[in-house]
N, C-alpha and C. Protein backbone atom coordinates (compact mmCIF):
# COMPACT_ATOMS: atom_id res chain seq x y z
N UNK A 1 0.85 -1.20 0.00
CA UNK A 1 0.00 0.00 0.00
C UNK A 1 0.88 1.25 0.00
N UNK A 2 0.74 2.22 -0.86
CA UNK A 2 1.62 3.19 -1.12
C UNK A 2 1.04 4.84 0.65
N UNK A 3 2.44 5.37 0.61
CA UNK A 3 2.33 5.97 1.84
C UNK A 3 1.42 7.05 1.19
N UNK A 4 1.07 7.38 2.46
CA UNK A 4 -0.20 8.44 2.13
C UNK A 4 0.35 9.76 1.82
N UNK A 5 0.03 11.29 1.68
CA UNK A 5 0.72 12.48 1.54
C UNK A 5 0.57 12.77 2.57
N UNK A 6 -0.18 12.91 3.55
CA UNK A 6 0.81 13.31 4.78
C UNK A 6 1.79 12.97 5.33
N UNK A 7 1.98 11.14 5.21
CA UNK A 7 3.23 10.71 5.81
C UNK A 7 4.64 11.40 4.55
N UNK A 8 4.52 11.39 3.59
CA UNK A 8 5.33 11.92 2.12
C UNK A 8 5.59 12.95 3.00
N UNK A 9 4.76 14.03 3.03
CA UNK A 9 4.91 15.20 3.18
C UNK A 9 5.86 15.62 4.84
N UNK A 10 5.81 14.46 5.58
CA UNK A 10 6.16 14.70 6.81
C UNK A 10 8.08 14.09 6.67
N UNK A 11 7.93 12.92 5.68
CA UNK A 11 9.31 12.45 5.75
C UNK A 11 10.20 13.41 4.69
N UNK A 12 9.54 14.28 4.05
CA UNK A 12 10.34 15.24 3.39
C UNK A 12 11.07 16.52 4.12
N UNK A 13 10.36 16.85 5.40
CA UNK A 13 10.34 17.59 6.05
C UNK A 13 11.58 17.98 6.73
N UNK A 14 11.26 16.02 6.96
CA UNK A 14 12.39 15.60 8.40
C UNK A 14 13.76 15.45 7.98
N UNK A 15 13.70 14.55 7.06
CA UNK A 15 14.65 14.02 6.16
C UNK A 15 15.59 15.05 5.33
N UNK A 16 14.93 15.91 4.34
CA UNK A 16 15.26 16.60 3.30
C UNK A 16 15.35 18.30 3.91
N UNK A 17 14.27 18.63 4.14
CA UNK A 17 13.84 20.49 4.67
C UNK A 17 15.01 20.47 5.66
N UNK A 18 14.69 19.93 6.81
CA UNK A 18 15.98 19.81 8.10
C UNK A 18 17.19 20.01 7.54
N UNK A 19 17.93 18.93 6.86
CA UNK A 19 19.46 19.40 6.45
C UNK A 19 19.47 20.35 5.53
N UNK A 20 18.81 20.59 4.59
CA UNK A 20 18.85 21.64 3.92
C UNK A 20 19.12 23.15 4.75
N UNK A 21 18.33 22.91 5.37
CA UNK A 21 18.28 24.46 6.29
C UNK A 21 19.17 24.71 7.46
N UNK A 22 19.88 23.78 7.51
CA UNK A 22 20.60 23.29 8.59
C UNK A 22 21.95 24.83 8.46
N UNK A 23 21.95 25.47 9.70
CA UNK A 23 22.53 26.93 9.79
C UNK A 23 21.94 27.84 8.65
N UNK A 24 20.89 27.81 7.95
CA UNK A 24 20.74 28.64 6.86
C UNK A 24 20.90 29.99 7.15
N UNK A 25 20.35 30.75 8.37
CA UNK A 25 20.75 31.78 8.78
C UNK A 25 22.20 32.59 7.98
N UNK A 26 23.09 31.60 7.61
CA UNK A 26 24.34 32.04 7.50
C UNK A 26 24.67 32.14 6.21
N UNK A 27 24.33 31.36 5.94
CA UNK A 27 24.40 30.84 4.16
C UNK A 27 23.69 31.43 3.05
N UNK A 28 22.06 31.83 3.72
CA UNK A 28 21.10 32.35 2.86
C UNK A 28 20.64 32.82 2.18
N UNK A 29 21.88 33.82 1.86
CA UNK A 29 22.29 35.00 1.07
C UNK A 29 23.05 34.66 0.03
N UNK A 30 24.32 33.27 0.13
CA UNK A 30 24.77 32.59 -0.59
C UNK A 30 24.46 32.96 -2.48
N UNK A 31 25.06 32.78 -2.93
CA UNK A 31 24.58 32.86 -4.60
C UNK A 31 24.67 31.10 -5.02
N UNK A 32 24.78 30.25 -4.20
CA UNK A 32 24.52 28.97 -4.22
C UNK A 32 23.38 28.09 -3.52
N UNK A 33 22.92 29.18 -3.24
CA UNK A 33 21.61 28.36 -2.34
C UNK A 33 20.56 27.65 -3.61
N UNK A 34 20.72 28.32 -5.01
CA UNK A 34 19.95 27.76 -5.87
C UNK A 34 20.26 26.32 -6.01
N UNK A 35 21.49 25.91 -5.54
CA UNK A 35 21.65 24.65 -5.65
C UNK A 35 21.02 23.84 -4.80
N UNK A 36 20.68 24.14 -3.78
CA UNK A 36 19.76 23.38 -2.37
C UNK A 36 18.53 23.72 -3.26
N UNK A 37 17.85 24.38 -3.74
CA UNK A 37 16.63 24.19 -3.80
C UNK A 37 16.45 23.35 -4.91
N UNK A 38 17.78 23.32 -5.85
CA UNK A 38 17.16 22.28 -7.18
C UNK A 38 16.93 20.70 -6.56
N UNK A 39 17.50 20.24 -5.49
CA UNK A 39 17.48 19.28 -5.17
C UNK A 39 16.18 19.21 -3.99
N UNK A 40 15.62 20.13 -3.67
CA UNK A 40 14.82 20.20 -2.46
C UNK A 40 13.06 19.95 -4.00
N UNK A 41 13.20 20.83 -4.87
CA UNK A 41 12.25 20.71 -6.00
C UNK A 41 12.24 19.35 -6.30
N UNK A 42 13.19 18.73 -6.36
CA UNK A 42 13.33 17.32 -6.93
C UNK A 42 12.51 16.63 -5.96
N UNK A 43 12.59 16.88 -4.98
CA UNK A 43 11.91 16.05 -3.83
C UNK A 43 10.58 16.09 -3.65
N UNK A 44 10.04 17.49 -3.50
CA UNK A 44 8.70 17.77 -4.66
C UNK A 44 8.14 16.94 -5.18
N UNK A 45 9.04 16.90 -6.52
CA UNK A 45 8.52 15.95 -7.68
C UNK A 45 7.92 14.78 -7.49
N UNK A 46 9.35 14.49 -6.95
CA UNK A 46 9.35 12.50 -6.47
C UNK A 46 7.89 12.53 -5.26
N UNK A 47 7.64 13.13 -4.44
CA UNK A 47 6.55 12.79 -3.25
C UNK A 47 5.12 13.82 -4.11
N UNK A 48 5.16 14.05 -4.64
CA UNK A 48 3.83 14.38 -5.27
C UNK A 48 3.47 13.61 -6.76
N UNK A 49 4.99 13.13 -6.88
CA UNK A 49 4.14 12.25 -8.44
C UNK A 49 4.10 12.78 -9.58
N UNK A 50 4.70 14.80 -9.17
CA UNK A 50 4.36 15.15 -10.64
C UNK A 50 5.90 15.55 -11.50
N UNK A 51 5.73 15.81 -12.57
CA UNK A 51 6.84 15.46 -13.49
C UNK A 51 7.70 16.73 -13.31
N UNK A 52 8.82 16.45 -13.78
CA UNK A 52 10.09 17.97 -13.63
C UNK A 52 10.42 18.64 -14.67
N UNK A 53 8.72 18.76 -15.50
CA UNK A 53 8.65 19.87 -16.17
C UNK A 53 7.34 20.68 -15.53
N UNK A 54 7.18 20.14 -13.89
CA UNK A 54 6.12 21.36 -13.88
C UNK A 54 6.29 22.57 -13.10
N UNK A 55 5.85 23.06 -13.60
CA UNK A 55 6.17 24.79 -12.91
C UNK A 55 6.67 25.08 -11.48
N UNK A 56 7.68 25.44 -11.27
CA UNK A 56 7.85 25.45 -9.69
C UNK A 56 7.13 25.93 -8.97
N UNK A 57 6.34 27.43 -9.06
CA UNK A 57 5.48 27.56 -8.19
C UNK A 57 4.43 26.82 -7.91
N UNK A 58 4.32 25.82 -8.45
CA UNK A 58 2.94 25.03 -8.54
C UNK A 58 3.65 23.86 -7.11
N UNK A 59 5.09 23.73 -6.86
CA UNK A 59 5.01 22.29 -6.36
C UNK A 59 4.88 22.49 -4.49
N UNK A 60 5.38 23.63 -4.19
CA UNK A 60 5.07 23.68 -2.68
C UNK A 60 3.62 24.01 -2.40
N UNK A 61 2.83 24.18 -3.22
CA UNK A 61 1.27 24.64 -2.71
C UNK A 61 0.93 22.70 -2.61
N UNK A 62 1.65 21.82 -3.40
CA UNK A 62 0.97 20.65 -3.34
C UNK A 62 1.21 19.90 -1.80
N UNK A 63 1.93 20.32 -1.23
CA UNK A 63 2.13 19.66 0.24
C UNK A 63 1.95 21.10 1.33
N UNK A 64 1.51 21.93 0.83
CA UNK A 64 1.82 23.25 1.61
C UNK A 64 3.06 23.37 2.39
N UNK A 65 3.87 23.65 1.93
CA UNK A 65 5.34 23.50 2.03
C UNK A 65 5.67 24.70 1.74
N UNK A 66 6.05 25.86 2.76
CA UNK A 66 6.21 26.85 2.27
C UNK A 66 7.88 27.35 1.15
N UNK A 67 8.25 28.11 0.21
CA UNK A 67 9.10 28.54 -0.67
C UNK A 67 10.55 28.03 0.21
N UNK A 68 10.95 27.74 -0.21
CA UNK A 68 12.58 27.52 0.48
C UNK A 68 13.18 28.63 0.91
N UNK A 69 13.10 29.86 -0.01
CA UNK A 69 13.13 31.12 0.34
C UNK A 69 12.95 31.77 1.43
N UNK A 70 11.54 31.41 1.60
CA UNK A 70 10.85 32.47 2.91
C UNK A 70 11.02 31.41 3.83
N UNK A 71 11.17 29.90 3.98
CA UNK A 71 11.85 29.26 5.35
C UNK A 71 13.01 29.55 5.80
N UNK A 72 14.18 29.71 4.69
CA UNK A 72 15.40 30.42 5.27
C UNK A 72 15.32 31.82 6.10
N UNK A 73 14.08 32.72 4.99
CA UNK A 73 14.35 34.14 5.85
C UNK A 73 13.27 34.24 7.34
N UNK A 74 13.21 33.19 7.30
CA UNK A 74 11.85 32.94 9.03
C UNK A 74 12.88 32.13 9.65
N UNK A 75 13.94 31.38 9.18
CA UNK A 75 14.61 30.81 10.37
C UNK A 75 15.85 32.22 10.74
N UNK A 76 16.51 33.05 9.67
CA UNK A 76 16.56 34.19 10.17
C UNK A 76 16.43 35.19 10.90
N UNK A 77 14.82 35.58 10.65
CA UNK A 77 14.52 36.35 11.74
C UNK A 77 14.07 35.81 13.01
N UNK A 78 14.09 34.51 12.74
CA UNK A 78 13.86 33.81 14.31
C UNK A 78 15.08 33.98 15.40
N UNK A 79 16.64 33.46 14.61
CA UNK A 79 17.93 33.58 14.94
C UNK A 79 18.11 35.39 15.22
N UNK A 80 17.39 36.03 14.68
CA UNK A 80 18.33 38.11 15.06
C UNK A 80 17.42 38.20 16.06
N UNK A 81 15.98 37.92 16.26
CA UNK A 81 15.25 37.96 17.42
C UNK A 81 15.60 37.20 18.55
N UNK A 82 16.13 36.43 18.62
CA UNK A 82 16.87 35.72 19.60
C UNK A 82 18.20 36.53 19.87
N UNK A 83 19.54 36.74 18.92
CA UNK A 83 20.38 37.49 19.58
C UNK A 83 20.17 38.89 20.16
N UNK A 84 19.25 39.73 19.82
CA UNK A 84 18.45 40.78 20.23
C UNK A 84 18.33 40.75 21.56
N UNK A 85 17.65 39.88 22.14
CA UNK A 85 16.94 39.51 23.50
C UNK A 85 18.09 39.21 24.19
N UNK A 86 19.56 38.77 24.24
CA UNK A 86 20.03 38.12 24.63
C UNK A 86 21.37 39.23 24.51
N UNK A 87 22.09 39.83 25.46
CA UNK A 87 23.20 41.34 25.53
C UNK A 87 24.16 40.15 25.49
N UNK A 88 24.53 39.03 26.23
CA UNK A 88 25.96 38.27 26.12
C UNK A 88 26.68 38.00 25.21
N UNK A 89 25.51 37.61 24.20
CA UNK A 89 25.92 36.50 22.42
C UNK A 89 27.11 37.99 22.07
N UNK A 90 28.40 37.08 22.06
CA UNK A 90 28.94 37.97 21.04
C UNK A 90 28.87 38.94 19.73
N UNK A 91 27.88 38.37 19.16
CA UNK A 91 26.90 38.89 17.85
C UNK A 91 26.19 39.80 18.06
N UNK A 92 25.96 40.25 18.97
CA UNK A 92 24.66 40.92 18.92
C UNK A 92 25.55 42.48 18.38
N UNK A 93 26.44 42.98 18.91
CA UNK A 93 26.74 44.17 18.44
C UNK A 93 27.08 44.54 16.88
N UNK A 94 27.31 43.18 16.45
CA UNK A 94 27.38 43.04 14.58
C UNK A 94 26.03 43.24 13.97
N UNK A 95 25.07 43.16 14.83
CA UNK A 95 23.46 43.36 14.42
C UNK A 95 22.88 44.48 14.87
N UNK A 96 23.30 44.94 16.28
CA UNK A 96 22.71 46.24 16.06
C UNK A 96 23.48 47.29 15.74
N UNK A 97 24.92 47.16 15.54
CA UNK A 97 25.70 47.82 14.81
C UNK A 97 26.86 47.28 13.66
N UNK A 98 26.41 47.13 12.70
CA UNK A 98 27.06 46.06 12.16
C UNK A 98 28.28 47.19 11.22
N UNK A 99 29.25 46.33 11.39
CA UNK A 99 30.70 46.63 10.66
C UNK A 99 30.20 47.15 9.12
N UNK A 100 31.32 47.68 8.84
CA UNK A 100 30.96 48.33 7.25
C UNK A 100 30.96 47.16 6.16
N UNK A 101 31.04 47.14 5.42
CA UNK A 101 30.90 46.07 4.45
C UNK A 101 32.26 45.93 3.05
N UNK A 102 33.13 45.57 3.41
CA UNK A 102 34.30 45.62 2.86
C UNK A 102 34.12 44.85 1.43
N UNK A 103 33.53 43.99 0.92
CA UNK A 103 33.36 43.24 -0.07
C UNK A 103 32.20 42.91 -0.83
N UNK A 104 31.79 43.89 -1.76
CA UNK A 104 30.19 43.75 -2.15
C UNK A 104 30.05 42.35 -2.71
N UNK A 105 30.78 41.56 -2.70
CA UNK A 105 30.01 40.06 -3.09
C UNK A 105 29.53 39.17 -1.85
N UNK A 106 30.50 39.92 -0.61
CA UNK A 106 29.67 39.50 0.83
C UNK A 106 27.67 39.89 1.08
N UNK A 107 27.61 39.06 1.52
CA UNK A 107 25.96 39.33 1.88
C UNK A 107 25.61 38.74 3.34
N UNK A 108 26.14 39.35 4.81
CA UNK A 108 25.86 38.78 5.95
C UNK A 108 24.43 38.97 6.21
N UNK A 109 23.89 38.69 7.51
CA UNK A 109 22.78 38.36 7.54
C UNK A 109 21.93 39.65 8.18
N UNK A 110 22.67 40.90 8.38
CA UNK A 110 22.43 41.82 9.05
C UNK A 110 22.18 42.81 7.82
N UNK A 111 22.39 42.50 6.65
CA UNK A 111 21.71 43.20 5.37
C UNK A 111 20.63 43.57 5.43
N UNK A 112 19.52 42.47 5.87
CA UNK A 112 18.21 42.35 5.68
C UNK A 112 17.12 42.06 6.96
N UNK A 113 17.46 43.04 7.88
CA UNK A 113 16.49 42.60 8.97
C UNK A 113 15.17 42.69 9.58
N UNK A 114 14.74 43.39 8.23
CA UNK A 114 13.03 43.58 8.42
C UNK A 114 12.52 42.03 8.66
N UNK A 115 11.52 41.59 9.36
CA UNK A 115 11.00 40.60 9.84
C UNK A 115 10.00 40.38 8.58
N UNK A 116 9.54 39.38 8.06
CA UNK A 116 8.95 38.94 6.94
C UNK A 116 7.48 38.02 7.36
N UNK A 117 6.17 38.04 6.85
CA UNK A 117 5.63 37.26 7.46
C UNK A 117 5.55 36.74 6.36
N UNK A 118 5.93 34.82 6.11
CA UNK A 118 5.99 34.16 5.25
C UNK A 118 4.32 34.06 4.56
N UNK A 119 3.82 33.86 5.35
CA UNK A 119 2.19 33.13 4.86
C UNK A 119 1.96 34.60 3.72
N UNK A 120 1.84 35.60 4.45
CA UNK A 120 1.57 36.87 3.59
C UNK A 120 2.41 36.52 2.18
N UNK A 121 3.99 36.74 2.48
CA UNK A 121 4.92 36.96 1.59
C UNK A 121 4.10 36.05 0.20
N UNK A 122 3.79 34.41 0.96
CA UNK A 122 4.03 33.56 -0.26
C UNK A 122 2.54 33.76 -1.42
N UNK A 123 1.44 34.21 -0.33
CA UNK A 123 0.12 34.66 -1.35
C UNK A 123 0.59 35.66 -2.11
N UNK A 124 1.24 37.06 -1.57
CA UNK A 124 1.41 38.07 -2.66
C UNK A 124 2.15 37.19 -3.74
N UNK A 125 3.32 36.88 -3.38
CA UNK A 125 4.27 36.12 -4.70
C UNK A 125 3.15 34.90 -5.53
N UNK A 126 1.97 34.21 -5.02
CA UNK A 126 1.61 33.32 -5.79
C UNK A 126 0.13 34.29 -6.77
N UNK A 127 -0.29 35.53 -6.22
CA UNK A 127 -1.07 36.25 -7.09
C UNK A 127 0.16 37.11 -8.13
N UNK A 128 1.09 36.92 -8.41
CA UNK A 128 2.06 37.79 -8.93
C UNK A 128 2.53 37.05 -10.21
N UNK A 129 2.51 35.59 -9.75
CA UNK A 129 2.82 34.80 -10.48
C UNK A 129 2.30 34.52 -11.46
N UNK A 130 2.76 34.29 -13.16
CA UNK A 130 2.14 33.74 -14.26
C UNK A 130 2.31 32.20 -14.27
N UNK A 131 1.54 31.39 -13.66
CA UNK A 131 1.78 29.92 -14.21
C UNK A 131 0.78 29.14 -14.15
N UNK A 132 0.38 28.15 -15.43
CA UNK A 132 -0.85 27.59 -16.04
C UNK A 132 -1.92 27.62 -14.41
N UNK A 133 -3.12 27.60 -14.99
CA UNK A 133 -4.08 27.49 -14.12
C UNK A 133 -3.79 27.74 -13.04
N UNK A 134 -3.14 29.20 -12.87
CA UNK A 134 -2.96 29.71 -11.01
C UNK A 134 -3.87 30.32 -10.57
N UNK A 135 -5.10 30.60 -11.89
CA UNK A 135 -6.62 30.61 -10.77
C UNK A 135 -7.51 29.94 -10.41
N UNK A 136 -6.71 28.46 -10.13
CA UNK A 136 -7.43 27.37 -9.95
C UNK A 136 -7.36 27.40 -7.97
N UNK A 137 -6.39 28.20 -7.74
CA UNK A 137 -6.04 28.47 -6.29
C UNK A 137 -6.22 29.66 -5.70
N UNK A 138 -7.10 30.25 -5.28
CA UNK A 138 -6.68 31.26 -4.07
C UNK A 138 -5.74 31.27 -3.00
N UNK A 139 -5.99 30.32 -2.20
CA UNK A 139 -5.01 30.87 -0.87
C UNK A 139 -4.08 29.31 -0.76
N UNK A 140 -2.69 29.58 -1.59
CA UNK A 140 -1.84 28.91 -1.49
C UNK A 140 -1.47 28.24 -0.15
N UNK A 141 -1.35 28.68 1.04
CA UNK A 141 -1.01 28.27 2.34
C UNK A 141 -1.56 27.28 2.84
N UNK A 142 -3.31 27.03 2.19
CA UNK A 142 -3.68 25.58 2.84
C UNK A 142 -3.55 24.67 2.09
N UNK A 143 -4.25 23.31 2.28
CA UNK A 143 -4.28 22.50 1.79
C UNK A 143 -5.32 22.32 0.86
N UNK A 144 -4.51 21.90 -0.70
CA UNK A 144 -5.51 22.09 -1.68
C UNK A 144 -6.60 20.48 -1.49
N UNK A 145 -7.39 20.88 -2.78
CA UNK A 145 -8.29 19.65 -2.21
C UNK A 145 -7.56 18.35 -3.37
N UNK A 146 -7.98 17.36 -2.64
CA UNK A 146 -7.67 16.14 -2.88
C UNK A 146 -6.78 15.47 -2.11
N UNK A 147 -5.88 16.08 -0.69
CA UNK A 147 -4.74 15.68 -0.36
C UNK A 147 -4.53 14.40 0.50
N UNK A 148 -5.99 13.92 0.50
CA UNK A 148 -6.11 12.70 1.33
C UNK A 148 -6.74 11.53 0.01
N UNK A 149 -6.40 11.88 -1.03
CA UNK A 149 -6.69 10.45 -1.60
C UNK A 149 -5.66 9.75 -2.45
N UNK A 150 -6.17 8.58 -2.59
CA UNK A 150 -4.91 7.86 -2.67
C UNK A 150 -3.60 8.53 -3.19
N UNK A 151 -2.32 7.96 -3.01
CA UNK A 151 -1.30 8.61 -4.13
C UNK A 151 -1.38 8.95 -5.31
N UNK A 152 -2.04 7.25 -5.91
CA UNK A 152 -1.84 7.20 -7.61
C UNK A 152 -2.73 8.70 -8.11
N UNK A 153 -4.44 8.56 -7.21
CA UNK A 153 -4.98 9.74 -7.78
C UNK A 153 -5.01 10.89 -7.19
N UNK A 154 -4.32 11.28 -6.63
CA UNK A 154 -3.67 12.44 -5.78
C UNK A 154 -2.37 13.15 -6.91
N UNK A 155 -1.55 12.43 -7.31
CA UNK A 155 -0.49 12.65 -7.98
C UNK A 155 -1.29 12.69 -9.40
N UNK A 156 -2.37 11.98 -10.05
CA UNK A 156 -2.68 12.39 -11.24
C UNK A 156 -3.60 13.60 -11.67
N UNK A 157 -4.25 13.95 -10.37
CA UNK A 157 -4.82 15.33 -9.70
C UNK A 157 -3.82 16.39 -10.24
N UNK A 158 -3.37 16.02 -9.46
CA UNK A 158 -1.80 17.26 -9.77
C UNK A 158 -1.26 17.63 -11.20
N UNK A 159 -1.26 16.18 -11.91
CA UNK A 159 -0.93 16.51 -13.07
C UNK A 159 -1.71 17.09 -14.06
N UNK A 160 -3.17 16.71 -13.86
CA UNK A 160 -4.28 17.48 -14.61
C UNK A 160 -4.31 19.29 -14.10
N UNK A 161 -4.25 19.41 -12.93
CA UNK A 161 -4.37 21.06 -12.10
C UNK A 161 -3.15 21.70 -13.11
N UNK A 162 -1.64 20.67 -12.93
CA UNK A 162 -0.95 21.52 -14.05
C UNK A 162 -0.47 21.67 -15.33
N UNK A 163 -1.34 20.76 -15.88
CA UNK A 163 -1.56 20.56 -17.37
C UNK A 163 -0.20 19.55 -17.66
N UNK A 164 0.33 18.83 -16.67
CA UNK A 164 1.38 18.07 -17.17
C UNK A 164 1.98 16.84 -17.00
N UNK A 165 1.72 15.70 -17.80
CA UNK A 165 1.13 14.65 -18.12
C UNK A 165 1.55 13.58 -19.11
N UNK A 166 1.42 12.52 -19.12
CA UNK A 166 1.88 11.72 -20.30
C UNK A 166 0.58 11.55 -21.09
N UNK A 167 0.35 12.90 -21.91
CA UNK A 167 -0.63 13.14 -22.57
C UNK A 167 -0.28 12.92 -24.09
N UNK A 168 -0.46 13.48 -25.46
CA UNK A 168 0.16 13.13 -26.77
C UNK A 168 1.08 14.16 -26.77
N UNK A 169 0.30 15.24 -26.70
CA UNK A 169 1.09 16.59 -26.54
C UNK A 169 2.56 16.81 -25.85
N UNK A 170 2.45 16.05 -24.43
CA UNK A 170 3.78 16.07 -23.99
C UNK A 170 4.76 14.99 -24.58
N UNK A 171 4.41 14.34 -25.15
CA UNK A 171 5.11 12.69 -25.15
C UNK A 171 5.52 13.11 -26.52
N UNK A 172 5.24 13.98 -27.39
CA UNK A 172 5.79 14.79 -28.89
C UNK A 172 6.47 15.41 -28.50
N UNK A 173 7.07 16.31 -27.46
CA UNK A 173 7.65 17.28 -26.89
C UNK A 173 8.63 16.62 -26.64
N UNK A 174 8.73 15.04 -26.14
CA UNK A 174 10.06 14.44 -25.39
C UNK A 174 10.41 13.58 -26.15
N UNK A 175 9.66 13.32 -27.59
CA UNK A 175 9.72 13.00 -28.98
C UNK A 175 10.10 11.45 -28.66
N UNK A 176 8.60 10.74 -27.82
CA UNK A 176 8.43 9.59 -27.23
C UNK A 176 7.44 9.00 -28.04
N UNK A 177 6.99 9.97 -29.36
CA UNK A 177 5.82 9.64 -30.08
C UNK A 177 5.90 10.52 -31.95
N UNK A 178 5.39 10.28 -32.60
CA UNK A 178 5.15 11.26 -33.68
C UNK A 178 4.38 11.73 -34.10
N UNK A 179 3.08 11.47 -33.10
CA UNK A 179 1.42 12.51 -33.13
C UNK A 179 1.25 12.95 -31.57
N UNK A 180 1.27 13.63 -32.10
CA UNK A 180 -0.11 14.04 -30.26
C UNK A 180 -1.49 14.16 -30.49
N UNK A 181 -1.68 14.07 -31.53
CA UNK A 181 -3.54 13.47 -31.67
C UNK A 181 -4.26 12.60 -30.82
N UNK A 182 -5.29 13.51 -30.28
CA UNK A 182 -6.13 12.87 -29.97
C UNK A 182 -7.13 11.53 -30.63
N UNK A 183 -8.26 10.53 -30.26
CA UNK A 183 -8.56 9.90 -31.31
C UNK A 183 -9.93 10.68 -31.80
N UNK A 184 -10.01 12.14 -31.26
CA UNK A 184 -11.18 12.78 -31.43
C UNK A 184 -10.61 13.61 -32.82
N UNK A 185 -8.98 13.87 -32.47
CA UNK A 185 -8.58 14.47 -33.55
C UNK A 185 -7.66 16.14 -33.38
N UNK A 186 -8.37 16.22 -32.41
CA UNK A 186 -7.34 17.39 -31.63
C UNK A 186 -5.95 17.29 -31.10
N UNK A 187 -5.35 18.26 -30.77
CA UNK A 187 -4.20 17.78 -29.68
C UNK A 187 -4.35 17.10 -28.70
N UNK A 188 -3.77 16.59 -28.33
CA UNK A 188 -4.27 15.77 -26.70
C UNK A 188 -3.27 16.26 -25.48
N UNK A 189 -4.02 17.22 -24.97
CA UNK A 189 -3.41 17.63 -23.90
C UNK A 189 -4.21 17.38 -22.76
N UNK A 190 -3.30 17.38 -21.83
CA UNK A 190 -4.08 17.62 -20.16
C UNK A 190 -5.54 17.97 -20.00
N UNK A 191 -5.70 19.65 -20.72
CA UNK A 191 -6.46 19.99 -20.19
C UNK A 191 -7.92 19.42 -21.45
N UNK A 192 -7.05 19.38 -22.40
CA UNK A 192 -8.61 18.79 -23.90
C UNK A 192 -9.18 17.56 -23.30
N UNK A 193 -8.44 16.26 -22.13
CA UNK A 193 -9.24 15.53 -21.97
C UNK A 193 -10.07 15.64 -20.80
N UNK A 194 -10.24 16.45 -19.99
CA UNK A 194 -11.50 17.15 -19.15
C UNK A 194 -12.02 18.12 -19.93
N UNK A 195 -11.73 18.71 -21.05
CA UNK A 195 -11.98 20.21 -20.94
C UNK A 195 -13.29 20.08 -22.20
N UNK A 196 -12.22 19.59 -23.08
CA UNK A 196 -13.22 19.65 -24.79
C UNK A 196 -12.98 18.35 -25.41
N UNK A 197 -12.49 17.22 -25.34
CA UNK A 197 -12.53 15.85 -25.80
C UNK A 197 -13.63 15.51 -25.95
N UNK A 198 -14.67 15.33 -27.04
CA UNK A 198 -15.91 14.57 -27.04
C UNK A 198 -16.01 13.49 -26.24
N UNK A 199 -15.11 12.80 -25.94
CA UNK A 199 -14.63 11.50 -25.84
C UNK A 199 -14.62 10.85 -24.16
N UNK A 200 -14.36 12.35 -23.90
CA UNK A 200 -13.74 11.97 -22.39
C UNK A 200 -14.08 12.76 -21.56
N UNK A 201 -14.52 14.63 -21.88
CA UNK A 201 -14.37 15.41 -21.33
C UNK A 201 -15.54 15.31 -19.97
N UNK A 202 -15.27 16.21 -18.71
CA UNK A 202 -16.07 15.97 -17.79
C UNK A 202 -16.53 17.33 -17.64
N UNK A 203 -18.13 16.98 -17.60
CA UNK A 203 -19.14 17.89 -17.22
C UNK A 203 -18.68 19.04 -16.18
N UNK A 204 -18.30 20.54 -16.57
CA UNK A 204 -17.72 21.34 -15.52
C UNK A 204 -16.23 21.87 -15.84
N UNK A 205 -15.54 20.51 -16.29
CA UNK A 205 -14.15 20.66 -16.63
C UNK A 205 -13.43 20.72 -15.72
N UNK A 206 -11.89 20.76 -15.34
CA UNK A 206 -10.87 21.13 -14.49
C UNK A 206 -11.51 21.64 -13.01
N UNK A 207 -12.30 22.51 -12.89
CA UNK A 207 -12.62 23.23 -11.88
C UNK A 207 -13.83 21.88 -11.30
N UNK A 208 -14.63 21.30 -12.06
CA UNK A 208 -15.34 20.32 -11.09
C UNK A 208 -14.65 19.47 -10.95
N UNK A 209 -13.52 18.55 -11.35
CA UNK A 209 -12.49 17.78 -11.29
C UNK A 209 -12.28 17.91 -9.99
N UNK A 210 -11.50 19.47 -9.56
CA UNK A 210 -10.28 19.48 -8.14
C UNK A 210 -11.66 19.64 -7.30
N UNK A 211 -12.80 20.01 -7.61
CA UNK A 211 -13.52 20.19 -6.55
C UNK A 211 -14.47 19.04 -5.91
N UNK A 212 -13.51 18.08 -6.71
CA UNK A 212 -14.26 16.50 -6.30
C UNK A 212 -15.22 16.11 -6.83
């Protein structure tokens, strides 16, 4: 019996989020942190089922998993609010008076100390965003619907919400095929077989789909 998405979603957390973030405070600023997240996306992929051509903003709303981004800058301001409170920590005078900045490719952590509220941050950034059917979601932070059913159709959920699929259309793209015809005669994409497929399509389309 395949694990459910909450347990997915919990061993990604523990496993993967944890070391990743592990001192991020320090690092965060890094011009290599893109490398932690290509591998943190990958993980995404693999526990939701959906393929690694789909849109990144689309993959942390699927476990509500907030941006890698705004977890680094919340374990941040968790860490300057703590040396704040605390006159002993050697640090603290680098934060409330921090040294000049001798090397503009340096980026310490005292650059940026406005406090951020992630949940806010990640709705403005997901209404900002252009990517297929992102008004299939309002409020990114919860849990979208379907997240308690099985994997197989939980993960094929996903792939219909983001149009991406071992449909004809994609499988011509990875040139796994030499039509993407439908047998109605159209393209065969994601969204033509809910949407407009004589064949197949469901009453409502996409939007009665995620809404069960």
């Amino acid at each position: 019996m395949a694990a459910s998405a909450n347990t997915l979603r919990s061993s990604a957390l523990a496993l993967c989020y944890s070391a990743a973030e592990y001192c991020a405070p320090f690092w965060s600023c890094s011009a290599h942190t893109g490398q932690v997240d290509v591998q943190l996306n990958s993980t995404m992929c693999l526990i939701s089922g959906t393929l690694h051509s789909t849109p990144l903003p689309w993959l942390p709303l699927l476990y509500k998993i907030e941006l890698p981004a705004l977890q680094r800058k919340a374990a941040t301001d968790k860490l300057v609010k703590k040396i704040v409170k605390h006159d002993s920590l050697p640090i603290q005078p680098d934060i409330l008076s921090p040294p000049l900045l001798r090397l503009t490719s340096r980026k310490p952590l005292w650059l940026d100390l406005q406090p951020v509220d992630i949940k806010s941050r990640w709705r403005h950034n997901w209404k900002s965003t252009q990517v297929v059917n992102s008004h299939l979601v309002c409020t990114p932070t919860i849990r979208q619907p379907g997240f308690n059913l099985p994997r197989q159709q939980w993960s094929l959920l996903n792939r219909f919400s983001m149009e991406q699929g071992h449909c004809g259309a994609s499988r011509r793209t990875w040139r796994l095929t030499d039509t993407d015809l439908c047998p109605c005669g159209e393209t065969l994409t994601m969204s033509h077989v809910v949407e407009s497929c004589p064949l197949t399509n469901l009453n409502g389309g996409l939007s009665r789909l995620l809404s069960g």
